[in-house]
N, C-alpha and C. Protein backbone atom coordinates (compact mmCIF):
# COMPACT_ATOMS: atom_id res chain seq x y z
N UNK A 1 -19.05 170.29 130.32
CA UNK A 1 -18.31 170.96 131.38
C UNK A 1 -16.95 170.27 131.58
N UNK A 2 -17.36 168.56 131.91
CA UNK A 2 -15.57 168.44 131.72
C UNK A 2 -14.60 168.22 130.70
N UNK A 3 -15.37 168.14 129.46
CA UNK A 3 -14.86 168.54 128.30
C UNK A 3 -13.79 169.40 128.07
N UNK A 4 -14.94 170.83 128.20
CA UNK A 4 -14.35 172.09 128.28
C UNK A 4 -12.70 172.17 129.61
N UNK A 5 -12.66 171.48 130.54
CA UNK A 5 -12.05 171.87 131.89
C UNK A 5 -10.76 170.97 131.37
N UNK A 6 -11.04 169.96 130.73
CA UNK A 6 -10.07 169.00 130.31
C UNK A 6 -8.91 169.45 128.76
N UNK A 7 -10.02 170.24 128.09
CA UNK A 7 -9.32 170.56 126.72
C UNK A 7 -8.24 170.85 126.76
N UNK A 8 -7.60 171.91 127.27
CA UNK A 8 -6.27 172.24 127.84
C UNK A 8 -5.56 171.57 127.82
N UNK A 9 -5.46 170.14 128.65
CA UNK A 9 -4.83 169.68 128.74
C UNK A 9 -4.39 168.31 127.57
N UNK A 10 -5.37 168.27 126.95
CA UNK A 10 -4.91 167.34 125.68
C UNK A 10 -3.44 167.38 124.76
N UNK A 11 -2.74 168.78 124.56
CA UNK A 11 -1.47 168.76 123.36
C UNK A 11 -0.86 168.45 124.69
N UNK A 12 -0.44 168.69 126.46
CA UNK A 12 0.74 168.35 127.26
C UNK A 12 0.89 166.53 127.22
N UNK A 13 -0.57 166.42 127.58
CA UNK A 13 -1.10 164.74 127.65
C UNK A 13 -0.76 164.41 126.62
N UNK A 14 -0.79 164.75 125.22
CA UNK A 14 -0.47 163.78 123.78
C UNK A 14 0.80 163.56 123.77
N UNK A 15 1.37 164.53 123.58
CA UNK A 15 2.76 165.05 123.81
C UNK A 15 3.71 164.12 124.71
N UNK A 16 3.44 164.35 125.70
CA UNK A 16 4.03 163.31 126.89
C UNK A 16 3.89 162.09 126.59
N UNK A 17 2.51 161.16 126.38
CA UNK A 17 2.40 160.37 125.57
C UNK A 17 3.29 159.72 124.51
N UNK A 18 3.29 160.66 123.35
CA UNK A 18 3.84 160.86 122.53
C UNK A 18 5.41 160.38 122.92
N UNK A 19 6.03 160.73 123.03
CA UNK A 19 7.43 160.91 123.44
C UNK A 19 7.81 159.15 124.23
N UNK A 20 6.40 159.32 124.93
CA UNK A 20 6.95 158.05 126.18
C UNK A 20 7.79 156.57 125.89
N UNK A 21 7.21 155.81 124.58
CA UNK A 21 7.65 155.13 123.77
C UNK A 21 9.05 154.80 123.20
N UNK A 22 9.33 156.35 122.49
CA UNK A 22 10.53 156.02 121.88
C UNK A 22 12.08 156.48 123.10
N UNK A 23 11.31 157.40 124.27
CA UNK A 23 12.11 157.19 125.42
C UNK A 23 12.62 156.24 125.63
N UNK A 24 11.44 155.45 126.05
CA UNK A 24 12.08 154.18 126.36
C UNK A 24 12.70 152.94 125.55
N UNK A 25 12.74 153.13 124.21
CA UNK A 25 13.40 152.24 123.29
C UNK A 25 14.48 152.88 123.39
N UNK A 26 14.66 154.32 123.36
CA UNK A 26 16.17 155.07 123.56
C UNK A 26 16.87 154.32 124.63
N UNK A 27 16.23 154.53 126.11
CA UNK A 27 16.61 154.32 127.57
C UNK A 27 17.25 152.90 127.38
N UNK A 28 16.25 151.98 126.74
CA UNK A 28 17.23 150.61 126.93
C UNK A 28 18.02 150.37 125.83
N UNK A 29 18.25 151.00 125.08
CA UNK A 29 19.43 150.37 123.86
C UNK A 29 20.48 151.01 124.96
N UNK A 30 20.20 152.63 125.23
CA UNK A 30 21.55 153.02 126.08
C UNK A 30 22.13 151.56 127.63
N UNK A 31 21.02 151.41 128.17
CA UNK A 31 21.01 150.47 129.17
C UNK A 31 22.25 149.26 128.87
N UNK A 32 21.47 148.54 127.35
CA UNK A 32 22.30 147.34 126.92
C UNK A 32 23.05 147.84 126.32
N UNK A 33 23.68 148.73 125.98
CA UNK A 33 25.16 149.96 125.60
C UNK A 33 26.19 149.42 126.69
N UNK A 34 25.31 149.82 127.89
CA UNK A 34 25.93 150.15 129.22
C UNK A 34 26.64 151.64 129.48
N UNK A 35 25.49 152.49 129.19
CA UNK A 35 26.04 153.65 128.70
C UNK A 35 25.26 154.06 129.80
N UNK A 36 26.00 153.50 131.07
CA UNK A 36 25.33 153.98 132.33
C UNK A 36 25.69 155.43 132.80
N UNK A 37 26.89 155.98 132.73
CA UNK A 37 27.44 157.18 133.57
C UNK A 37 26.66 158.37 132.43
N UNK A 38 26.34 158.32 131.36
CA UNK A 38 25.41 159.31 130.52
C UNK A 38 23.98 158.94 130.89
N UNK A 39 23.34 157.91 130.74
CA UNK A 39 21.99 157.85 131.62
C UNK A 39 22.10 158.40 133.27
N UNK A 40 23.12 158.44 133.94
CA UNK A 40 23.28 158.88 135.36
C UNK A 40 23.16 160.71 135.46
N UNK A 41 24.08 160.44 134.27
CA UNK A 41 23.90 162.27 134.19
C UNK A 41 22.69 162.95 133.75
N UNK A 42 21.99 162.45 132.93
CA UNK A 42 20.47 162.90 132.44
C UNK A 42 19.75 163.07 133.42
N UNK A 43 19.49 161.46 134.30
CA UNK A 43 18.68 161.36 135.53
C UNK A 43 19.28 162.70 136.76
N UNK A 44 20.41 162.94 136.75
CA UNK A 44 20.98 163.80 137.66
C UNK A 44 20.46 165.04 137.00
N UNK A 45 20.47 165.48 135.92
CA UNK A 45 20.09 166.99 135.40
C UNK A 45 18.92 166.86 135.70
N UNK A 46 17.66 166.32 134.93
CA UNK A 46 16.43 165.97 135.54
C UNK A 46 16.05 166.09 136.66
N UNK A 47 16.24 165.26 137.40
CA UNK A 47 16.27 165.42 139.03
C UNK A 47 16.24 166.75 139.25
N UNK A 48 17.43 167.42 139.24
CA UNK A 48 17.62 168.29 139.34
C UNK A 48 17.04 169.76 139.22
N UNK A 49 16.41 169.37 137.76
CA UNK A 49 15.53 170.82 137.05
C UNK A 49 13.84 170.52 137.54
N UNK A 50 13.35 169.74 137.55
CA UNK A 50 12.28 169.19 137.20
C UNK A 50 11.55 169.65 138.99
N UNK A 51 11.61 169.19 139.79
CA UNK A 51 11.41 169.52 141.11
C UNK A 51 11.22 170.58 141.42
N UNK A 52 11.79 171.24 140.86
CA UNK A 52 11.95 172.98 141.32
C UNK A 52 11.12 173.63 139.85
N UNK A 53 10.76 173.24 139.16
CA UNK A 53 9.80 173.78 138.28
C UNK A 53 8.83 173.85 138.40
N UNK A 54 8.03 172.34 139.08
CA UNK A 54 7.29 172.03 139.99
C UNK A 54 6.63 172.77 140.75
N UNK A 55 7.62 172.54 141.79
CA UNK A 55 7.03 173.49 143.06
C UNK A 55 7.21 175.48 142.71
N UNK A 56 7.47 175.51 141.50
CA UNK A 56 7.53 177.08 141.21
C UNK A 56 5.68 177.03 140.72
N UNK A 57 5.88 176.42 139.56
CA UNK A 57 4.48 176.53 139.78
C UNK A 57 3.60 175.91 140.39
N UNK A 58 3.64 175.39 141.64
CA UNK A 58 2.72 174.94 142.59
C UNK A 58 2.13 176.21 143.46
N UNK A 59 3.58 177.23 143.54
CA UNK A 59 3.52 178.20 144.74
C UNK A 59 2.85 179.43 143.50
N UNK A 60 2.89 179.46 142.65
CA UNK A 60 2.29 180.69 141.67
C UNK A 60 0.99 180.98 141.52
N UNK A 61 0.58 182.25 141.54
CA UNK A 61 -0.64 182.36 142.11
C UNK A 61 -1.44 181.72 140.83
N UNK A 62 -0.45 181.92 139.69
CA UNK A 62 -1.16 181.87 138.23
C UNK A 62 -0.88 180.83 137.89
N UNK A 63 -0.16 178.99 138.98
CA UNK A 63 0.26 178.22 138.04
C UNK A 63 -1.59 177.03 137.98
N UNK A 64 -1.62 176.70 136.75
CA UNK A 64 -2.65 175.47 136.28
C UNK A 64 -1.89 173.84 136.53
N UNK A 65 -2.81 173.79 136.27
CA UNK A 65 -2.80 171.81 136.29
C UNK A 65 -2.32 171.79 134.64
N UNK A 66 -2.69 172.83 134.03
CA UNK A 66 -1.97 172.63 132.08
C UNK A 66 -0.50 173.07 132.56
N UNK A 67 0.07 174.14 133.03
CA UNK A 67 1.83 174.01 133.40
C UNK A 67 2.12 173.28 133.96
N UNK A 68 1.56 172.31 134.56
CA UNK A 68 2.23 171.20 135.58
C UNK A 68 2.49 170.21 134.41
N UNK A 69 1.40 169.66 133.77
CA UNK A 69 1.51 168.75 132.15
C UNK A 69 2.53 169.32 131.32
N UNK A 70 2.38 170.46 130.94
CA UNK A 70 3.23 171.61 130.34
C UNK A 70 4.86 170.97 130.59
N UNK A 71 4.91 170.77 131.79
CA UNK A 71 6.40 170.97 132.28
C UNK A 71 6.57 169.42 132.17
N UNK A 72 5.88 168.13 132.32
CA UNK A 72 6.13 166.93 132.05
C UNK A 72 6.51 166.59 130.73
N UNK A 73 5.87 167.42 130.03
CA UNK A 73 5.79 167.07 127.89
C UNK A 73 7.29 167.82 128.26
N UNK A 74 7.80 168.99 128.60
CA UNK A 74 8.84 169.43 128.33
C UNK A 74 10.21 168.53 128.41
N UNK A 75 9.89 167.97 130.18
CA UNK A 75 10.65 166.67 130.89
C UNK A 75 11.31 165.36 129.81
N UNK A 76 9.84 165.14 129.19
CA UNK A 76 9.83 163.85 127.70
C UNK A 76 10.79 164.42 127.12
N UNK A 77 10.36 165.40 126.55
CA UNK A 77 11.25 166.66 125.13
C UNK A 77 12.49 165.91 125.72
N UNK A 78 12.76 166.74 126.83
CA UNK A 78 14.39 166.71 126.50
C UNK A 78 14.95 165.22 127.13
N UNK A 79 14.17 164.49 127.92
CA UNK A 79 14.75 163.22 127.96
C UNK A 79 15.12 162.70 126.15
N UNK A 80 14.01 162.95 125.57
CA UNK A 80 14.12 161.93 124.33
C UNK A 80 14.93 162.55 123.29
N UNK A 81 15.28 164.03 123.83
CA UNK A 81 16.44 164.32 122.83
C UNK A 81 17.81 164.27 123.45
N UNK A 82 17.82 163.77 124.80
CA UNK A 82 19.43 163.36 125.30
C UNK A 82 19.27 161.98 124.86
N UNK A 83 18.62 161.13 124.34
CA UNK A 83 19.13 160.32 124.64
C UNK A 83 19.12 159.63 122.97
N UNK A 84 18.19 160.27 122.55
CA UNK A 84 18.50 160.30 120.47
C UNK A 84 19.88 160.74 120.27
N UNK A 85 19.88 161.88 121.20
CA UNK A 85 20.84 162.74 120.47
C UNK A 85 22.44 161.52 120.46
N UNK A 86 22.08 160.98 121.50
CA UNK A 86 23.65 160.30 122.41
C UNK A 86 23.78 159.35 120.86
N UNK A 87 22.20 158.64 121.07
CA UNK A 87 22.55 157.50 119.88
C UNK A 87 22.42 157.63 118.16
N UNK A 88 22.02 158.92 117.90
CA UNK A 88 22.43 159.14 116.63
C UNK A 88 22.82 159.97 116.43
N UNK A 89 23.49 161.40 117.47
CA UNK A 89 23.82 162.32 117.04
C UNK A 89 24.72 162.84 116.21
N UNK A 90 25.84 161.84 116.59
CA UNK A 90 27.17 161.88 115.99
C UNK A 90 26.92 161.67 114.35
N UNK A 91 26.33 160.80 113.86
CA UNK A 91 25.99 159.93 112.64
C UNK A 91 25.27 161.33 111.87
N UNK A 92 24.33 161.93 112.46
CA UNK A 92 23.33 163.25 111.99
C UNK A 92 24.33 164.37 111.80
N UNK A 93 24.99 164.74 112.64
CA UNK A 93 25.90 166.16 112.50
C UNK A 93 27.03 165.60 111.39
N UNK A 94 27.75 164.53 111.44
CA UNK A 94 28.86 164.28 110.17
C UNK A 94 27.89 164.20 108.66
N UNK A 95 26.65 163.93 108.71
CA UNK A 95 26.31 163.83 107.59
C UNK A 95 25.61 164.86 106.94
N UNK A 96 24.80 165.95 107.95
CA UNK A 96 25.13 167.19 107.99
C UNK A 96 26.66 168.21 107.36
N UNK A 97 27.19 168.10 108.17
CA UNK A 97 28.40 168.66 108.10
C UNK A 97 29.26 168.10 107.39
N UNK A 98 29.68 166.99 106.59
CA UNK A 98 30.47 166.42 105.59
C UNK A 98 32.10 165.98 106.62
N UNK A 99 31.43 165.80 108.12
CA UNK A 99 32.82 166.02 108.66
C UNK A 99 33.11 164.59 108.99
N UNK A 100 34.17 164.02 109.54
CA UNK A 100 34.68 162.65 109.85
C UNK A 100 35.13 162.86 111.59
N UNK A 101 35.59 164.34 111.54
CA UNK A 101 35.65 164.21 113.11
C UNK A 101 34.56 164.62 114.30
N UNK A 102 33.63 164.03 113.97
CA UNK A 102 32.49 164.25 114.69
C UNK A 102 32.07 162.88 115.35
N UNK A 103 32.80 162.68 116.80
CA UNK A 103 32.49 161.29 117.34
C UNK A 103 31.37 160.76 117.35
N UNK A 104 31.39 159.42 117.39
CA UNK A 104 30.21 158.41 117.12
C UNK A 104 30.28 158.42 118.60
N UNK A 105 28.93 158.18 119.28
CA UNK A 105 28.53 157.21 120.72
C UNK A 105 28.91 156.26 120.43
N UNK A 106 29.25 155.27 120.14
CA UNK A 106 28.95 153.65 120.00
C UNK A 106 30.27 153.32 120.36
């Protein structure tokens, strides 16, 4: 029975999981960067989106305890791709693209 009640929620839980790690190896290279006013802005978008997704599905007649996880794995997602993106993006798209004017973070 709680097997079954729990299954659901295993790919949001891995997922989130998943992600949590290299967040935070991202979070502090940016930190000792001092690549504070782009970590300010993430935390500000975040803030921002995350609360109100929340309480959308808190108030839904149809929202689960799996969209609430749902929406945390999403939270990871895009933390860990603002903050990859900051520190290797530049390096990925020029080598991609064969281009030189494609700024580096660093």
């Amino acid at each position: 029975l709680v097997q079954a009640a729990v299954r659901p929620l295993a790919l949001p839980l891995f997922l989130g999981a998943l992600l949590l790690a290299p967040v935070a190896v991202c979070e502090g290279v940016l930190l000792a960067r001092r690549e504070l006013g782009f970590l300010a802005g993430v935390y500000a978008i975040s803030t921002a989106l995350l609360p109100p997704v929340l309480f959308r599905i808190k108030r839904s007649s149809e929202g689960t305890v799996g969209m609430i996880w749902n929406a945390f794995a999403v939270f990871q997602l895009f933390r860990a791709v603002m903050f990859a993106g900051r520190l290797w993006g530049g390096r990925f798209l020029r080598k991609i693209i064969g281009s030189t004017t494609v700024p580096d973070a660093e």
